[in-house]
N, C-alpha and C. Protein backbone atom coordinates (compact mmCIF):
# COMPACT_ATOMS: atom_id res chain seq x y z
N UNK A 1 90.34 184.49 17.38
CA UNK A 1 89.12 183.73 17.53
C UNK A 1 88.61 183.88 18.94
N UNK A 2 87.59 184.02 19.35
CA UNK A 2 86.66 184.18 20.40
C UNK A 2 86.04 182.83 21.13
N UNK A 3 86.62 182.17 21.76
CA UNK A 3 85.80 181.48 22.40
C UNK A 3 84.45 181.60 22.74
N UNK A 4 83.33 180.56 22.33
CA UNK A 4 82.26 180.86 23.00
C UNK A 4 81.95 180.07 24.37
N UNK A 5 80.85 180.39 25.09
CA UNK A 5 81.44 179.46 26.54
C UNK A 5 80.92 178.19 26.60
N UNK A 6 81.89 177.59 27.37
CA UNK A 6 80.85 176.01 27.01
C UNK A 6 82.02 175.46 25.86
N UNK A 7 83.28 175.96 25.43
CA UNK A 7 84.05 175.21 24.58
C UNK A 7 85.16 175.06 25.59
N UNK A 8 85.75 174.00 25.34
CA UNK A 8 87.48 173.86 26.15
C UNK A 8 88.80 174.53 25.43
N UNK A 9 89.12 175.23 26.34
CA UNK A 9 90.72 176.07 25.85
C UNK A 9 91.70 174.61 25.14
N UNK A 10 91.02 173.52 25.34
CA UNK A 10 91.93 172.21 25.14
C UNK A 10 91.88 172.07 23.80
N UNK A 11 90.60 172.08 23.04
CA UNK A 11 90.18 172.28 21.92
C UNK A 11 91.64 173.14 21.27
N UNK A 12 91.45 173.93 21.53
CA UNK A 12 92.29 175.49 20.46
C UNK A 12 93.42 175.73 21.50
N UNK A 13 94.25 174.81 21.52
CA UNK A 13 95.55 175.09 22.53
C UNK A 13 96.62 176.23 21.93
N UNK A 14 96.73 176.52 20.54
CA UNK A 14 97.73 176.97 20.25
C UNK A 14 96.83 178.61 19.86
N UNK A 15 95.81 178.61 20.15
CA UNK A 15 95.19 180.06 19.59
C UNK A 15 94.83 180.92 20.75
N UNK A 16 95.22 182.33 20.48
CA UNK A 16 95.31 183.24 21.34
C UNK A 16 94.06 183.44 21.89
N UNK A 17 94.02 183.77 23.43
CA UNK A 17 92.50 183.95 24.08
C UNK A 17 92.20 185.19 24.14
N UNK A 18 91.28 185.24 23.46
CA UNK A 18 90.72 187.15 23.62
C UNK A 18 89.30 187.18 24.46
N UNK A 19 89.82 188.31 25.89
CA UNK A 19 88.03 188.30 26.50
C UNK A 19 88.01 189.43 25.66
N UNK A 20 86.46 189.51 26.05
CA UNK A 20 85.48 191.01 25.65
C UNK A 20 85.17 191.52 27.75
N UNK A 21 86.33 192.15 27.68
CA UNK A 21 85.38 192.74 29.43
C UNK A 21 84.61 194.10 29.37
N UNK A 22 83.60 193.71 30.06
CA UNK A 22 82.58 194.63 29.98
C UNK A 22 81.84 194.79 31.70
N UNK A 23 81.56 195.64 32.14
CA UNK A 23 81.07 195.88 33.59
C UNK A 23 79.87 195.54 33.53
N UNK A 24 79.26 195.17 34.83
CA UNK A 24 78.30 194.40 35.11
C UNK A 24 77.07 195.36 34.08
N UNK A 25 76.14 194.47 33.59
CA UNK A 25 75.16 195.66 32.67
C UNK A 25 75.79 196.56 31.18
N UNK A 26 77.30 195.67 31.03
CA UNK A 26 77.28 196.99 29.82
C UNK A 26 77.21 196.85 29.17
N UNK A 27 76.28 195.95 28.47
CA UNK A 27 75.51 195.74 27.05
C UNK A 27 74.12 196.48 26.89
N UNK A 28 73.63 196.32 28.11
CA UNK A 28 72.49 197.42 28.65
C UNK A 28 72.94 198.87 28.95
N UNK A 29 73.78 199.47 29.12
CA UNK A 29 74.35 200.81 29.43
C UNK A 29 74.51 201.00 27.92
N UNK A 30 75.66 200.35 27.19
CA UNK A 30 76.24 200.94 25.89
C UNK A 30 74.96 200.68 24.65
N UNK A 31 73.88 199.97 24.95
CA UNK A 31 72.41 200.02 23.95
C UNK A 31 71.71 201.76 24.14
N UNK A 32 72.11 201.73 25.36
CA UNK A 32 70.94 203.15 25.67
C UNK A 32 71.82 204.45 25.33
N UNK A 33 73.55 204.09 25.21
CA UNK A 33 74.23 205.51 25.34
C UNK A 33 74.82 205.39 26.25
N UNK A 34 74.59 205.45 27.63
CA UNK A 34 75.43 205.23 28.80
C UNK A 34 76.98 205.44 29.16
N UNK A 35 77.26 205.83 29.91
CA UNK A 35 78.83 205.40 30.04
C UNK A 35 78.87 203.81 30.81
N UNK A 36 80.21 203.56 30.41
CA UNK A 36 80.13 201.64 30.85
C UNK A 36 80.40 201.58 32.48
N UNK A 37 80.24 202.73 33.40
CA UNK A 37 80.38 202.32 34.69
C UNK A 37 79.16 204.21 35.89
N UNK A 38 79.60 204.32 36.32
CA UNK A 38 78.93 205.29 37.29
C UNK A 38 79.98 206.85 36.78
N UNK A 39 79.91 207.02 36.13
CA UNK A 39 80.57 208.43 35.69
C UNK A 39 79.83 209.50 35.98
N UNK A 40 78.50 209.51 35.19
CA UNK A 40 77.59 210.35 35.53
C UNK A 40 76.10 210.24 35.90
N UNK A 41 75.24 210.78 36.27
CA UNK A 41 73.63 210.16 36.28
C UNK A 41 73.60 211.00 37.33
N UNK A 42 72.15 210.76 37.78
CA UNK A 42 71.46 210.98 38.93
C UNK A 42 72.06 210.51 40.03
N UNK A 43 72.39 209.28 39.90
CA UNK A 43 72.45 208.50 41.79
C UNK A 43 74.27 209.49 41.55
N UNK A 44 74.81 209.50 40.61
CA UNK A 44 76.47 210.09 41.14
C UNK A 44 75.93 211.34 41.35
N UNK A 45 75.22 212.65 40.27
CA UNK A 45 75.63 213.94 40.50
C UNK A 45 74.29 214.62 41.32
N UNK A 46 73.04 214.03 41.87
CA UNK A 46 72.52 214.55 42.74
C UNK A 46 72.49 213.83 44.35
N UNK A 47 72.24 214.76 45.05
CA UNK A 47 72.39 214.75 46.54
C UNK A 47 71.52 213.25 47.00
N UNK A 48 72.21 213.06 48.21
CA UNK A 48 71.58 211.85 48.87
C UNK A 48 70.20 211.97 49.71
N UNK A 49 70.19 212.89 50.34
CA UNK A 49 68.52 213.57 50.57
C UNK A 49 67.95 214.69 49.81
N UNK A 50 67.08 215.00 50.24
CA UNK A 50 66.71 216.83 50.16
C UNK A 50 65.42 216.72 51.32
N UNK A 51 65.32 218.21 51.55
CA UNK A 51 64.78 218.87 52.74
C UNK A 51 63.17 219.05 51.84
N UNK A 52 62.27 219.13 53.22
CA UNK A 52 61.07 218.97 53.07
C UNK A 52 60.40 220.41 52.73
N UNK A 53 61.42 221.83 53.01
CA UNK A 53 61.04 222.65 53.32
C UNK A 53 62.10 223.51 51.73
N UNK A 54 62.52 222.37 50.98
CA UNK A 54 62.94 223.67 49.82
C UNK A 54 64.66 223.74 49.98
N UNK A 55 65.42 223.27 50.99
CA UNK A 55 66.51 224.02 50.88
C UNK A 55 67.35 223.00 50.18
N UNK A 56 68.36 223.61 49.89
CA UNK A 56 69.50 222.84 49.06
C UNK A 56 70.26 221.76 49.45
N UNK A 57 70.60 220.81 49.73
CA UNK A 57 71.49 220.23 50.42
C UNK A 57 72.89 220.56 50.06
N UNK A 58 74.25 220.55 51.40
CA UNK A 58 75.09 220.80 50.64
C UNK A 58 75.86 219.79 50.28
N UNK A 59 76.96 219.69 49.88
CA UNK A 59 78.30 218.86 49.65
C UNK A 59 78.10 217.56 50.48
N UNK A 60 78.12 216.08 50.41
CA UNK A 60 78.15 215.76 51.28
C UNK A 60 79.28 214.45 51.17
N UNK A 61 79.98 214.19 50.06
CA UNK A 61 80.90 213.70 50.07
C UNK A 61 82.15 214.30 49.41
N UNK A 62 83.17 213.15 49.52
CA UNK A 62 84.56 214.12 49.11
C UNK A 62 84.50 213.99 47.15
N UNK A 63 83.76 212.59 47.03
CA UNK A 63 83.87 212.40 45.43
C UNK A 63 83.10 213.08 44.91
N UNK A 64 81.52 213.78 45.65
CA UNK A 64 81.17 214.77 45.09
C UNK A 64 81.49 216.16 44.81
N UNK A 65 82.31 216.20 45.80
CA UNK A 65 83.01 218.04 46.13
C UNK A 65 83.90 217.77 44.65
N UNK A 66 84.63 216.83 44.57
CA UNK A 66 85.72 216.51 43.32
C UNK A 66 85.10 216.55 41.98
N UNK A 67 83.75 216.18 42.17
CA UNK A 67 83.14 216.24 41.17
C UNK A 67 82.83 217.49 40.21
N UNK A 68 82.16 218.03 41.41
CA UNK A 68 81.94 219.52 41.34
C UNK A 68 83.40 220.46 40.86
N UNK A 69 84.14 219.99 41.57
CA UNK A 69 85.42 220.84 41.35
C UNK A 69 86.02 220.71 39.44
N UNK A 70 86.34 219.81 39.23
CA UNK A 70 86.63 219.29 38.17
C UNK A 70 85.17 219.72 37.22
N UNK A 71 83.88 219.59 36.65
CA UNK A 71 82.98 220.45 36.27
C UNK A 71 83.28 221.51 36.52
N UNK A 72 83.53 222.59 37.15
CA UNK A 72 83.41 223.79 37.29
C UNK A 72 84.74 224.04 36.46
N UNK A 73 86.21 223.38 36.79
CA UNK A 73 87.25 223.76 35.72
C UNK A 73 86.55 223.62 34.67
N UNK A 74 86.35 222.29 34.49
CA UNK A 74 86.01 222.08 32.80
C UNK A 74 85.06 223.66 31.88
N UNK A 75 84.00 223.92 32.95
CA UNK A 75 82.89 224.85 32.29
C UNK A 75 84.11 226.23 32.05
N UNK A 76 84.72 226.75 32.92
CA UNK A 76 85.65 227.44 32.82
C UNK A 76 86.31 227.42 31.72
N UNK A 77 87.08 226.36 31.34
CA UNK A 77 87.81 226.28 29.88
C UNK A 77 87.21 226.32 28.72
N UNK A 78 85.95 225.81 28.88
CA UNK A 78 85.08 225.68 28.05
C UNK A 78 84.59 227.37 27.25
N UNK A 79 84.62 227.76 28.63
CA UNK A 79 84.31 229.17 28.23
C UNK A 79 84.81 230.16 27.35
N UNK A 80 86.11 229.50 27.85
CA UNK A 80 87.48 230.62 27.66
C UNK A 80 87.69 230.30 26.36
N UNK A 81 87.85 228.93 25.93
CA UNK A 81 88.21 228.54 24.57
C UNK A 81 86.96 228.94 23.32
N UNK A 82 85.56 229.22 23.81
CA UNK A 82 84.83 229.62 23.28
C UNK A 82 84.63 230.84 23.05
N UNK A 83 84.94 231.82 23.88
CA UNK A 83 85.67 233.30 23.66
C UNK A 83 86.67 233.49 22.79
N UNK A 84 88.03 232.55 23.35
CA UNK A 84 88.72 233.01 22.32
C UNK A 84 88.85 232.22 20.14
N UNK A 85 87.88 231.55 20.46
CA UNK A 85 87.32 231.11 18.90
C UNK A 85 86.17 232.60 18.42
N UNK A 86 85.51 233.09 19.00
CA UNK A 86 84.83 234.09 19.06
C UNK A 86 85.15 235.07 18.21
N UNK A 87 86.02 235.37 19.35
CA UNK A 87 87.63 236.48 19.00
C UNK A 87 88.05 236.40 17.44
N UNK A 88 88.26 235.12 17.28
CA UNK A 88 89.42 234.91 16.18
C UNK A 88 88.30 234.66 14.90
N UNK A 89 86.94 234.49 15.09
CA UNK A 89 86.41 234.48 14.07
C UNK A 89 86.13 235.98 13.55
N UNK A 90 85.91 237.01 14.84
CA UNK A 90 85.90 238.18 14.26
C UNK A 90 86.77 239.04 13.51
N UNK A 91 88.46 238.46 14.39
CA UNK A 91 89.40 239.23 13.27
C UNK A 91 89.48 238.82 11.79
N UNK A 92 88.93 237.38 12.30
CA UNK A 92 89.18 236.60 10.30
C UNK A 92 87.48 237.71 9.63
N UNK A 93 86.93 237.88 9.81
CA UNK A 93 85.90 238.51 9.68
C UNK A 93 86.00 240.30 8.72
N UNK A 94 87.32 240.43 9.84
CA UNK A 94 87.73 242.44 9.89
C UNK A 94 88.77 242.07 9.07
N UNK A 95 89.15 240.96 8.89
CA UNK A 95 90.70 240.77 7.57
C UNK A 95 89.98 240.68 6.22
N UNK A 96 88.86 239.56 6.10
CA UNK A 96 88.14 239.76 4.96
C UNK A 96 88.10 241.02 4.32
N UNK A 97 86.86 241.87 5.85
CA UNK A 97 86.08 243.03 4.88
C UNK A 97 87.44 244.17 4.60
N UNK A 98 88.72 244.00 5.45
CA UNK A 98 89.97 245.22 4.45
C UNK A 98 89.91 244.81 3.28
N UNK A 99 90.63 243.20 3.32
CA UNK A 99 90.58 243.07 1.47
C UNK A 99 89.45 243.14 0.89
N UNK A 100 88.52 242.77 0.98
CA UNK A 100 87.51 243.60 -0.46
C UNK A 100 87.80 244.73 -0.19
N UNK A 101 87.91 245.56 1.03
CA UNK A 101 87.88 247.31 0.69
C UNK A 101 89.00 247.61 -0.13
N UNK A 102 90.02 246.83 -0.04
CA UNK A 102 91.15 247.33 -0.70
C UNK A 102 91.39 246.62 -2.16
N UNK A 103 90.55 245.46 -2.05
CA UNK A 103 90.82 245.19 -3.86
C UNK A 103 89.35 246.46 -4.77
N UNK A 104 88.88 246.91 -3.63
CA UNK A 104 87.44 247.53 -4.32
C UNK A 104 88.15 248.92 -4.80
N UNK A 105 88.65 249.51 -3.75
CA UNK A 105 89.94 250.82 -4.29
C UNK A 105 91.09 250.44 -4.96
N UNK A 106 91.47 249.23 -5.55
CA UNK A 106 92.33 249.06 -6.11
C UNK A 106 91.48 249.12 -7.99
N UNK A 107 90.20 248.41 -8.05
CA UNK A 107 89.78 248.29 -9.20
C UNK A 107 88.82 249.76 -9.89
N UNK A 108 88.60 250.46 -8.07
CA UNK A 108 87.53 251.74 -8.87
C UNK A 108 89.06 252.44 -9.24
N UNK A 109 90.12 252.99 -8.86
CA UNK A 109 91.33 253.64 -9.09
C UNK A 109 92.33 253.29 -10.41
N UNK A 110 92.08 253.04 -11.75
CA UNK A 110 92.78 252.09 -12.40
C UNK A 110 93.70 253.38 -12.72
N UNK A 111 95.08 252.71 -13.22
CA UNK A 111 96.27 253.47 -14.02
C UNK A 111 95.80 255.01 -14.98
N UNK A 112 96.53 255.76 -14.41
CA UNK A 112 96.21 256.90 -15.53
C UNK A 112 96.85 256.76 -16.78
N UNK A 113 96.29 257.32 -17.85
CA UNK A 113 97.74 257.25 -19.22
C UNK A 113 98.30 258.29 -19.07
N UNK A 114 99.47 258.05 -19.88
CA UNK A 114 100.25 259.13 -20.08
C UNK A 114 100.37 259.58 -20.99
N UNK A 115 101.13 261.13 -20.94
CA UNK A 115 100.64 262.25 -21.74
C UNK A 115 99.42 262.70 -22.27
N UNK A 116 99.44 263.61 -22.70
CA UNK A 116 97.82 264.19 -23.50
C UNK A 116 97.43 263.57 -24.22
N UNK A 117 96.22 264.14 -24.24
CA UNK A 117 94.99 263.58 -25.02
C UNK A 117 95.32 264.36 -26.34
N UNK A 118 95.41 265.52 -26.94
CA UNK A 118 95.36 266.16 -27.56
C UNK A 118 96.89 266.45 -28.57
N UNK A 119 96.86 265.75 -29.27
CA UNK A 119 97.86 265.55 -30.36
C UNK A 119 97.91 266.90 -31.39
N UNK A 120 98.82 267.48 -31.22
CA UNK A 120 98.97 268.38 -32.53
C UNK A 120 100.25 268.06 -33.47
């Protein structure tokens, strides 16, 4: 049972207290999609200034460098595991087309009979 607020724990002494914790806003975060704290967005994964003249800013904290670091593994694996599904769909692909080739020469090739045709 859930307490609502505004009741006394005195009330329901013998029943277990369950919160719901949620970070400041995360009924508003988890309506829109959101993650329930600063994981990703704008204010975490872009820079704290930029230049008037075009240039990039670089790195300018350590949780962003980490950030970056960790994304760049991830895209990496991402890659690799998508190559090698690639891969494996093509051999399942080249295993198919043997067997039809080989049930197709198995059915144009049928049993010869034996002996002649020609009875005397």
């Amino acid at each position: 049972m859930i307490l609502k607020p505004g009741v006394s724990r005195a009330l329901f002494p013998k029943l277990p207290l369950k919160c719901i914790g949620r970070f400041a806003g995360g009924v508003f975060r988890a309506r829109r999609g959101l993650p329930p704290s600063n994981e990703w967005g704008p204010l975490t994964d872009l820079p704290d200034y930029s230049f008037l003249d075009g240039r990039v800013p670089k790195v300018t904290t350590v949780g962003q460098r980490m950030r970056l670091i960790k994304q760049y593994e991830m895209t990496k694996q991402i890659v690799t595991l998508s190559s090698e599904l690639n891969e494996a769909n093509k051999r399942l692909l080249e295993k198919q087309d043997e067997e039809t080739r080989r049930i197709k020469a198995l059915s144009e090739s049928p049993l010869k009979k034996k002996g002649s045709e020609k009875l005397v």
